[in-house]
Protein backbone atom coordinates (compact mmCIF):
# COMPACT_ATOMS: atom_id res chain seq x y z
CA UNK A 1 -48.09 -213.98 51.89
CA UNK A 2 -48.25 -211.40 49.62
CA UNK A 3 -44.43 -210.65 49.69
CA UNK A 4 -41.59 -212.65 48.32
CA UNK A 5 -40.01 -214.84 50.86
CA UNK A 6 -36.63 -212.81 51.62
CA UNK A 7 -39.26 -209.56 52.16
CA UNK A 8 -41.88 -211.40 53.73
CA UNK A 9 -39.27 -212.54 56.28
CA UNK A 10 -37.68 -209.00 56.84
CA UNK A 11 -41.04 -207.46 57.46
CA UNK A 12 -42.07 -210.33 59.89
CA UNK A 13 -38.91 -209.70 61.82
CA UNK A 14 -39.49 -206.25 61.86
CA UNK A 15 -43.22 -206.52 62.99
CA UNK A 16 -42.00 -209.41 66.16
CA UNK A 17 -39.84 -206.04 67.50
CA UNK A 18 -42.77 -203.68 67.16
CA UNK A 19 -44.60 -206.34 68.95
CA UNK A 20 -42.11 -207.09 71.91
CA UNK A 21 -41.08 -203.30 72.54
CA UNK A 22 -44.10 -201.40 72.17
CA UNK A 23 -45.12 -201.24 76.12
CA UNK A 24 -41.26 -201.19 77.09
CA UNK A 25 -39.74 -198.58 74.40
CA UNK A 26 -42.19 -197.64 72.22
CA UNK A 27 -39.87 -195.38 70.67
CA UNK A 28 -37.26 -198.20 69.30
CA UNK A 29 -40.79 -200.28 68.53
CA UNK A 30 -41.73 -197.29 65.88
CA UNK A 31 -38.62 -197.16 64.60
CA UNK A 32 -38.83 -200.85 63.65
CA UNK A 33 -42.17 -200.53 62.41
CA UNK A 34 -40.88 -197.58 59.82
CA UNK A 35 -38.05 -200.01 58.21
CA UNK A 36 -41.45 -202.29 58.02
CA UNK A 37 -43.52 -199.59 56.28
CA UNK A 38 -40.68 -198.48 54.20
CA UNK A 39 -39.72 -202.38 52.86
CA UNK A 40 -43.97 -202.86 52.68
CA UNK A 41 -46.38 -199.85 52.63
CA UNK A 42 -48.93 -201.87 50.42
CA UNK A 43 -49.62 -204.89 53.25
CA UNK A 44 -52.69 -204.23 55.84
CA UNK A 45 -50.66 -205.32 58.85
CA UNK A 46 -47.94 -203.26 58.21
CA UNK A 47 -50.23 -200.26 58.32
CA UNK A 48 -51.60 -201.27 61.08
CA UNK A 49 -48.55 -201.88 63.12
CA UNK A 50 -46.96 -198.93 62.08
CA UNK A 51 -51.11 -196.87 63.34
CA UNK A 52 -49.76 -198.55 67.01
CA UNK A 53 -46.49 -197.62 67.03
CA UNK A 54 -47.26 -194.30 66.13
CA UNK A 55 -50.22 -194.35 68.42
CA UNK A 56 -47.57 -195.33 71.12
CA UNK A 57 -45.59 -192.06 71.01
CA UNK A 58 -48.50 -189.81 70.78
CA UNK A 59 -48.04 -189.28 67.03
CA UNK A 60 -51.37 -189.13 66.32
CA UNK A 61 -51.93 -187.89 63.14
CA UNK A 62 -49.34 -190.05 62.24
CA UNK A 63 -51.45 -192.99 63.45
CA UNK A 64 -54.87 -192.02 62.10
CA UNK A 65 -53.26 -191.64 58.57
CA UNK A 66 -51.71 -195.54 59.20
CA UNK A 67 -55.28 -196.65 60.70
CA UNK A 68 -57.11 -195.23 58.10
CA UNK A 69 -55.23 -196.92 55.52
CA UNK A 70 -55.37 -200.12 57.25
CA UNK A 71 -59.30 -199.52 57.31
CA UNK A 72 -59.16 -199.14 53.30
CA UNK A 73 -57.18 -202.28 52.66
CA UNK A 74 -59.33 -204.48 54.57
CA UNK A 75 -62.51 -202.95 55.14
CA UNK A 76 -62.77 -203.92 58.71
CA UNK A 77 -63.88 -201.43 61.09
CA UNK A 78 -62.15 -202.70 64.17
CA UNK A 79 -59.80 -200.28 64.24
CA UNK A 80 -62.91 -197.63 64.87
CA UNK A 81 -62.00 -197.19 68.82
CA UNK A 82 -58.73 -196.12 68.35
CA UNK A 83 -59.10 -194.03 65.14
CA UNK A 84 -61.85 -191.96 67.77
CA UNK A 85 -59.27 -191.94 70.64
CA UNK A 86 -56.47 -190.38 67.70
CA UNK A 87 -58.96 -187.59 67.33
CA UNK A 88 -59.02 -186.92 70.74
CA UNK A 89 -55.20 -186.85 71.26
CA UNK A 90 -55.63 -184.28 68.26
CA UNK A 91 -57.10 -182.10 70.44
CA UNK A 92 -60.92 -182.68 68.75
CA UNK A 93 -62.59 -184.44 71.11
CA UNK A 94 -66.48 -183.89 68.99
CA UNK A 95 -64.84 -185.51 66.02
CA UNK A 96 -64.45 -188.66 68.08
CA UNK A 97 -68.01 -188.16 69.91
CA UNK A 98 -69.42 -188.05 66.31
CA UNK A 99 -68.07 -191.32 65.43
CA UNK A 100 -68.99 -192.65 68.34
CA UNK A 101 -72.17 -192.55 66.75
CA UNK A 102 -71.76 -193.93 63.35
CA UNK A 103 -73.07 -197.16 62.39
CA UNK A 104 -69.35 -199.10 62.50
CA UNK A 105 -70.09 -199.35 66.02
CA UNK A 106 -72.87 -201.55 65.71
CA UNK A 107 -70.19 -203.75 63.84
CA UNK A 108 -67.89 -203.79 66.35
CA UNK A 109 -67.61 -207.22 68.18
CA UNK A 110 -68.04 -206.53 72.37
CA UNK A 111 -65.15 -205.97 73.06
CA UNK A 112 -64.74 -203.03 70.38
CA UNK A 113 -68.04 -201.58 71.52
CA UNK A 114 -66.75 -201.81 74.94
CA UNK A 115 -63.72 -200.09 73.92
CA UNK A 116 -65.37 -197.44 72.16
CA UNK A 117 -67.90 -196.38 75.13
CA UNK A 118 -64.64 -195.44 77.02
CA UNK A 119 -63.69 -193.52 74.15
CA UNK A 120 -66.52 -191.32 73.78
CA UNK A 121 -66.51 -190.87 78.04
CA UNK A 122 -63.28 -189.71 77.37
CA UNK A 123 -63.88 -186.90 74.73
CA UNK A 124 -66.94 -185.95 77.19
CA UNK A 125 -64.41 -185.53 79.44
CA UNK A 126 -62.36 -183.86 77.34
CA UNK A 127 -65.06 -181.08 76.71
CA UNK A 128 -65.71 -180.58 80.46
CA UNK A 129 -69.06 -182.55 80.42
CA UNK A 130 -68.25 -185.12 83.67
CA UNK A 131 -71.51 -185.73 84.18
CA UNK A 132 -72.32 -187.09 80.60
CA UNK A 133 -69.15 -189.07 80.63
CA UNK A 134 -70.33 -191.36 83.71
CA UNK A 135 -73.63 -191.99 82.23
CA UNK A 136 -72.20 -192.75 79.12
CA UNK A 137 -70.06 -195.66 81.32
CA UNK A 138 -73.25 -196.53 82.67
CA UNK A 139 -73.99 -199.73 80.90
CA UNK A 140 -74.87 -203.62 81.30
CA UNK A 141 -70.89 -204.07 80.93
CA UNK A 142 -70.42 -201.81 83.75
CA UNK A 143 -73.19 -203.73 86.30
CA UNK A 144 -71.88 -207.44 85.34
CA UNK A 145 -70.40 -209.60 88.15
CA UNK A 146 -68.41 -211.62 85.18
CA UNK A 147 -65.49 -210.03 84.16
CA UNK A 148 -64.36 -209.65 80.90
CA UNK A 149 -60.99 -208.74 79.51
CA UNK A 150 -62.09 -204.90 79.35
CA UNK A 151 -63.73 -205.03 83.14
CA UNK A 152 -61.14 -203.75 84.95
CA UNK A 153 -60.31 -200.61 82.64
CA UNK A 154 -64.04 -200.43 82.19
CA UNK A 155 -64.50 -199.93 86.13
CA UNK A 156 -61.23 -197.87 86.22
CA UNK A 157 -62.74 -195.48 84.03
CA UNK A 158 -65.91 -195.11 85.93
CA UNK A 159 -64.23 -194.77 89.06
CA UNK A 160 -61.68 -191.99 87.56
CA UNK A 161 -64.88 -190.03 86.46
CA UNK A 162 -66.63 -190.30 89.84
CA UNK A 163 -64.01 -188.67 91.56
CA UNK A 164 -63.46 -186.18 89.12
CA UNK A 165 -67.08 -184.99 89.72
CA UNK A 166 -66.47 -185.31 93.77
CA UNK A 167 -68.16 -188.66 94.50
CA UNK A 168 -65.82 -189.94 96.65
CA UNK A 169 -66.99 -192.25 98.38
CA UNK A 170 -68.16 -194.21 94.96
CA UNK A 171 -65.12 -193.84 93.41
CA UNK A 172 -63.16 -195.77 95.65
CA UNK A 173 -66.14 -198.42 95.71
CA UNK A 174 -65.22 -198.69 92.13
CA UNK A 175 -61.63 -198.47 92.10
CA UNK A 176 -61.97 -201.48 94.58
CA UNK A 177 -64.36 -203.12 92.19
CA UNK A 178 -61.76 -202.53 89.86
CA UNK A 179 -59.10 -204.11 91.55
CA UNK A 180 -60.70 -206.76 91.93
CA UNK A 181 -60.96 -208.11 88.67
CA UNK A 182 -57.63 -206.46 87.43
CA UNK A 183 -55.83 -209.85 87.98
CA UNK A 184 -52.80 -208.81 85.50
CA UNK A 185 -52.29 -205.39 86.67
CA UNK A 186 -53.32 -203.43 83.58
CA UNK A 187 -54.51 -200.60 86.02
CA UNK A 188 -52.63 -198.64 89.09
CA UNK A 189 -56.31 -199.31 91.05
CA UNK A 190 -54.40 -200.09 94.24
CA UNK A 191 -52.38 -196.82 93.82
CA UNK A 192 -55.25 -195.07 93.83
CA UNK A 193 -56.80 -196.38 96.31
CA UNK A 194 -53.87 -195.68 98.69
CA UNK A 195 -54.23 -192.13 97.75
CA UNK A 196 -57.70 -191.75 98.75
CA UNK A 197 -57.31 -193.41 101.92
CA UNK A 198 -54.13 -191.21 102.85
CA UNK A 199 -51.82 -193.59 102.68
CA UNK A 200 -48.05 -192.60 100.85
CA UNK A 201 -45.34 -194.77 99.73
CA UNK A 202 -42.24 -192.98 100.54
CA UNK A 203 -38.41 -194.08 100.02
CA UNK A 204 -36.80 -194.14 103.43
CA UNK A 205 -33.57 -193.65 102.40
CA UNK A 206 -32.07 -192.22 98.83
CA UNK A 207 -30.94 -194.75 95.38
CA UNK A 208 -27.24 -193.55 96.62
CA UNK A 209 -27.67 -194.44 100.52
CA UNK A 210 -29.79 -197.28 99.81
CA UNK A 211 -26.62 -198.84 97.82
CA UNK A 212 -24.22 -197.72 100.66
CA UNK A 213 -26.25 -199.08 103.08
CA UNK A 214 -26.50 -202.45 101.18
CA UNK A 215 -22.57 -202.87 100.71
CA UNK A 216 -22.34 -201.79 104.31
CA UNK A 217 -24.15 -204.19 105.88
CA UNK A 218 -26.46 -207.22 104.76
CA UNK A 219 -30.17 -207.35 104.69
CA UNK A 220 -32.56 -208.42 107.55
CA UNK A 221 -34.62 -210.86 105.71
CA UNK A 222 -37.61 -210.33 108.16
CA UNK A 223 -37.47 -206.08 108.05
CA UNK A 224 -38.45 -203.84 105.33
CA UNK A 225 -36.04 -203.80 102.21
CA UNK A 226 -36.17 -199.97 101.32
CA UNK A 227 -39.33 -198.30 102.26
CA UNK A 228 -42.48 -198.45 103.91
CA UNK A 229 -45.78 -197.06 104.15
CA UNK A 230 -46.97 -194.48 105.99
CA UNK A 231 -50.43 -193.02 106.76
């Protein structure tokens, strides 16, 4: 709103691409979100869109600078989590366990805090401390039945950091806990509980054969398309 209209409707298109490409090809999603920096540095979202992009293809000192200047335009500390997380894909994983415990957490809405608890497990990990990275999981978000948009990456984590420290057995309680509640496939839970139960998804015949074999002859709708499992 800030923007005359022509601008304001360049950015916006610019912005929708970062948007729809950013999981797919993050790479063509921070190139549109440069033309959108470069047409409007001074706008909050563009900042911010440009921090995720950037974010996206493990630029992250790129992204901290774009957070941070989000965080000064609008004073909101939402973008906290993911400022910490930068400073662990910097390689400085006690930067982002001391801002774990700075007071903008206790502004954070759930979900943020949420967020931010898997940060700081992850910078424990980082430093080699497993043990203090499950406790720090350990929490009333973790124990809930009711699940919550973060529940399934919550329980993910914990399970990841079980097995890391050789508890098995719990992990794939967890990882099954996880998959449960990871109704839109946000995790690879059932991947990895294949893998601890033994069981390997192999191709049973090459991309090149598989084709062959397709134009040779047509499919039998009841068998296998082109692979199976194995134990």
């Amino acid at each position: 709103m800030s923007l005359p209209k022509t601008l304001a409707e360049d950015v916006a298109r610019n912005l929708v691409m970062v948007a729809r490409l950013i999981d797919e090809d993050p790479e063509e999603a921070y190139a549109y979100s440069r033309i959108a920096l470069r047409l409007a540095s001074r706008v909050a979202a563009v900042r911010e869109a440009a921090g995720f992009a950037a974010y996206a293809t493990q630029k992250y000192a790129e992204a901290l600078a774009e957070f941070r200047a989000a965080r000064r335009m609008t004073g909101s500390v939402e973008l906290w989590p993911v400022m910490a997380d930068c400073e662990r894909g910097l390689g400085r994983p006690e930067r982002a366990m001391a801002m774990a415990g700075e007071p903008e957490v206790q502004k954070l809405d759930k979900a943020g805090q949420v967020e931010m608890r898997l940060v700081a497990a992850g910078a424990r990990r980082d430093m080699g401390q497993i043990d203090a990275a499950i406790v720090t999981l350990q929490s009333p978000e973790l124990a809930s039945s009711s699940v919550q948009p973060w529940t399934p990456r919550l329980r993910y984590a914990y399970a990841d950091a079980l097995l890391e420290a050789g508890r098995e057995d719990e992990a794939r309680e967890w990882f099954g806990k996880a998959l449960e509640a990871d109704k839109d496939g946000a995790t690879d839970a059932s991947d990895r509980l294949a893998e601890l139960d033994g069981v390997e998804f192999v191709d049973v015949l090459g991309d090149d054969e598989a084709d062959a074999a397709g134009e040779a002859a047509p499919r039998d709708e009841d068998g296998p398309a082109d692979g199976s499992a194995k134990a």
